[in-house]
C-alpha atoms as a PDB file:
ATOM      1  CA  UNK A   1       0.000   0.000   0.000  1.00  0.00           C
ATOM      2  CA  UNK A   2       0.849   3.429  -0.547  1.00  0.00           C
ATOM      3  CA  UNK A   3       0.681   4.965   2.810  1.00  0.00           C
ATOM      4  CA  UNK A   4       2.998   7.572   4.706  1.00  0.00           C
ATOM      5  CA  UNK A   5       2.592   8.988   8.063  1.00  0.00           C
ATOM      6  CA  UNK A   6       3.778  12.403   9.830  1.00  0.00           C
ATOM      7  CA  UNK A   7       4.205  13.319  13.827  1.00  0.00           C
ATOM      8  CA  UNK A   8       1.479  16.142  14.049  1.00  0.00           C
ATOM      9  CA  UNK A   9       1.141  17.488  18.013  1.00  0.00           C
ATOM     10  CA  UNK A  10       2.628  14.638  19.681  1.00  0.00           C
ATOM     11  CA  UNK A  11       0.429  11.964  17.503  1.00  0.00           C
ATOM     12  CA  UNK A  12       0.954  10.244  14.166  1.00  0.00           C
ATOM     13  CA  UNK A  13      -1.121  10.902  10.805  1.00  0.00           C
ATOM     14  CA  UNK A  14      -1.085   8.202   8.023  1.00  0.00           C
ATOM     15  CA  UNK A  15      -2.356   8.844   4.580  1.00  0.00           C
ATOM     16  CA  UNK A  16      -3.451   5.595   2.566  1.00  0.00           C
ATOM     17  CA  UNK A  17      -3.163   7.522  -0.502  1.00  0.00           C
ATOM     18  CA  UNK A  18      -4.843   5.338  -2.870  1.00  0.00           C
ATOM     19  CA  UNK A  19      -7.848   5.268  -0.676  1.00  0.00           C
ATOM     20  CA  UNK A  20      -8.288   8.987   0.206  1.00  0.00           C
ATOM     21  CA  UNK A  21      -7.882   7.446   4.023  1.00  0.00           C
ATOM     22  CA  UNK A  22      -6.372   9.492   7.332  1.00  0.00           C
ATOM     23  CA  UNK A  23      -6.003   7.466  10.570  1.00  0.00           C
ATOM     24  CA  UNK A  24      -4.600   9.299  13.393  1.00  0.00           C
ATOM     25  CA  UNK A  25      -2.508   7.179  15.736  1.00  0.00           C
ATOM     26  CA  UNK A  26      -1.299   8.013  19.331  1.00  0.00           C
ATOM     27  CA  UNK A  27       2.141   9.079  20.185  1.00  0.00           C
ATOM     28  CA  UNK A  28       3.384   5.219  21.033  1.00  0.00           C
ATOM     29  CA  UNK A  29       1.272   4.263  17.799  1.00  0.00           C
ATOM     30  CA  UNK A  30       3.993   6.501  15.607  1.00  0.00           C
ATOM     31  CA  UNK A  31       6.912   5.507  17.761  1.00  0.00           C
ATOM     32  CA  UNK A  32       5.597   1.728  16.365  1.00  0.00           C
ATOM     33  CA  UNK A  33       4.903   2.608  12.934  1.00  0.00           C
ATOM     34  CA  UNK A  34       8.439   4.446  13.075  1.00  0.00           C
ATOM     35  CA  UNK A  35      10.423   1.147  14.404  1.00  0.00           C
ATOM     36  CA  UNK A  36       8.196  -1.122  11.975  1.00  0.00           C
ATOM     37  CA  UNK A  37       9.774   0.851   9.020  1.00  0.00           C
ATOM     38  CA  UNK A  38      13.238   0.367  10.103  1.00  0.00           C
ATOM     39  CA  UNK A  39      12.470  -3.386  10.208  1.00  0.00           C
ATOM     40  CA  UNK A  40      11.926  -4.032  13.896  1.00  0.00           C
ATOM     41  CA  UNK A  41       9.966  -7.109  14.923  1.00  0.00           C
ATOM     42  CA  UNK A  42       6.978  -7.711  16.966  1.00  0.00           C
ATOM     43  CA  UNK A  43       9.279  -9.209  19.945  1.00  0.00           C
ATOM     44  CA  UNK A  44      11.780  -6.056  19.684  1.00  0.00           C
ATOM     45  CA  UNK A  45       8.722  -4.230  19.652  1.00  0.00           C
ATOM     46  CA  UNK A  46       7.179  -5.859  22.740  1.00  0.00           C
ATOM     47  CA  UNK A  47      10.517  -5.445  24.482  1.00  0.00           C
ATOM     48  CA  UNK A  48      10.637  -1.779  23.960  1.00  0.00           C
ATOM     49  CA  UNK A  49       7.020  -1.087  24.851  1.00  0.00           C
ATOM     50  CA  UNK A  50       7.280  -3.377  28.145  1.00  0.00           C
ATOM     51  CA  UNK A  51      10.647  -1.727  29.433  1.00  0.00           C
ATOM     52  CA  UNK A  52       8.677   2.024  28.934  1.00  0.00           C
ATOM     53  CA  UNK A  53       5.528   1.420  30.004  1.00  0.00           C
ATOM     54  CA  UNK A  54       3.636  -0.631  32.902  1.00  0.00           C
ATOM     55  CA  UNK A  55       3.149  -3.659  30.890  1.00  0.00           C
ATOM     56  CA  UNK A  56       3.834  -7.170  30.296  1.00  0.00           C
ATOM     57  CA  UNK A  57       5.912  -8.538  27.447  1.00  0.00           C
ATOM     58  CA  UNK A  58       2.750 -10.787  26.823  1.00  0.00           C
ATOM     59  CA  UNK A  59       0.157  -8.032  26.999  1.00  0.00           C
ATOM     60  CA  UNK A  60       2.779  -5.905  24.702  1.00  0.00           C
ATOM     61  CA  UNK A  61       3.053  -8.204  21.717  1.00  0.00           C
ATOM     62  CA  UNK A  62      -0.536  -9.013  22.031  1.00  0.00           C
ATOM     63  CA  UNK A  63      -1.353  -5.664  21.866  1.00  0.00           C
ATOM     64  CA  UNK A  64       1.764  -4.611  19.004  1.00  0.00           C
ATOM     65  CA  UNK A  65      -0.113  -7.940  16.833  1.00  0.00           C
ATOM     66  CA  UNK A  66      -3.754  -6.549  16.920  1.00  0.00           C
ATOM     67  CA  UNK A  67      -2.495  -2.665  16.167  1.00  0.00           C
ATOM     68  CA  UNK A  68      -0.445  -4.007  13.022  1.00  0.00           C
ATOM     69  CA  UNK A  69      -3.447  -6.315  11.854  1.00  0.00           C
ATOM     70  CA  UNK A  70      -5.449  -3.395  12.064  1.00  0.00           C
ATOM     71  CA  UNK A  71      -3.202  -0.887   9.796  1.00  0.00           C
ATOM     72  CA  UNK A  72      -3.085  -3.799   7.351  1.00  0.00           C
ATOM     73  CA  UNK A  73      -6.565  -4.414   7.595  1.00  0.00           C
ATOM     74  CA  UNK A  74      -6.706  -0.431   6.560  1.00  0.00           C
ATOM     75  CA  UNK A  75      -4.194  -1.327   4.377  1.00  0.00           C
ATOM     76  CA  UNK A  76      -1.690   1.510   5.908  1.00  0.00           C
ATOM     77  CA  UNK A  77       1.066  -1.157   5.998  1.00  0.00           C
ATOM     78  CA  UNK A  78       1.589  -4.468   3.360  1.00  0.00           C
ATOM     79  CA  UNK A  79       3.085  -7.214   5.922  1.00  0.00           C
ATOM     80  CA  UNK A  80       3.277  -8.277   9.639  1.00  0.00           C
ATOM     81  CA  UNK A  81       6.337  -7.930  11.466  1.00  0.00           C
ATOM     82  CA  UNK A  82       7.873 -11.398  12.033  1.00  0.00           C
ATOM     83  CA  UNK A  83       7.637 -12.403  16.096  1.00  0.00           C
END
């Protein structure tokens, strides 16, 4: 898919533009989309997110899993990120 995405006030705008489509995304939703473009994996991911916040490495790559599944079911990004 052709989408791109832009920090805007702390949050994260992506532009399907073959669909017309904006989704705004919260500021650890951009910090994601950032480290999924540089090729991170759901586990890195899950790492990061569990050492920042108050949350279990489980509850962090559940949570990563059903964020990217919804983007591609948007189609704002074309794969998965390997585990």
């Amino acid at each position: 898919p052709r989408a791109r995405y832009r920090a805007v006030a702390g949050a994260g705008v992506v532009i399907q533009l073959d669909r017309d489509q904006i989704v705004v995304v919260n500021e650890l939703g951009l910090e994601l989309l950032e480290q999924l473009k540089a090729g991170a994996t759901i586990a890195q991911l899950a790492t990061s997110v569990s050492a920042n916040y108050e949350v279990t490495f489980s509850r962090a790559s559940d949570d990563i899993a059903h964020f990217i599944a919804e983007l591609q079911a948007q189609e704002l990004v074309s794969q998965q990120a390997e585990s």
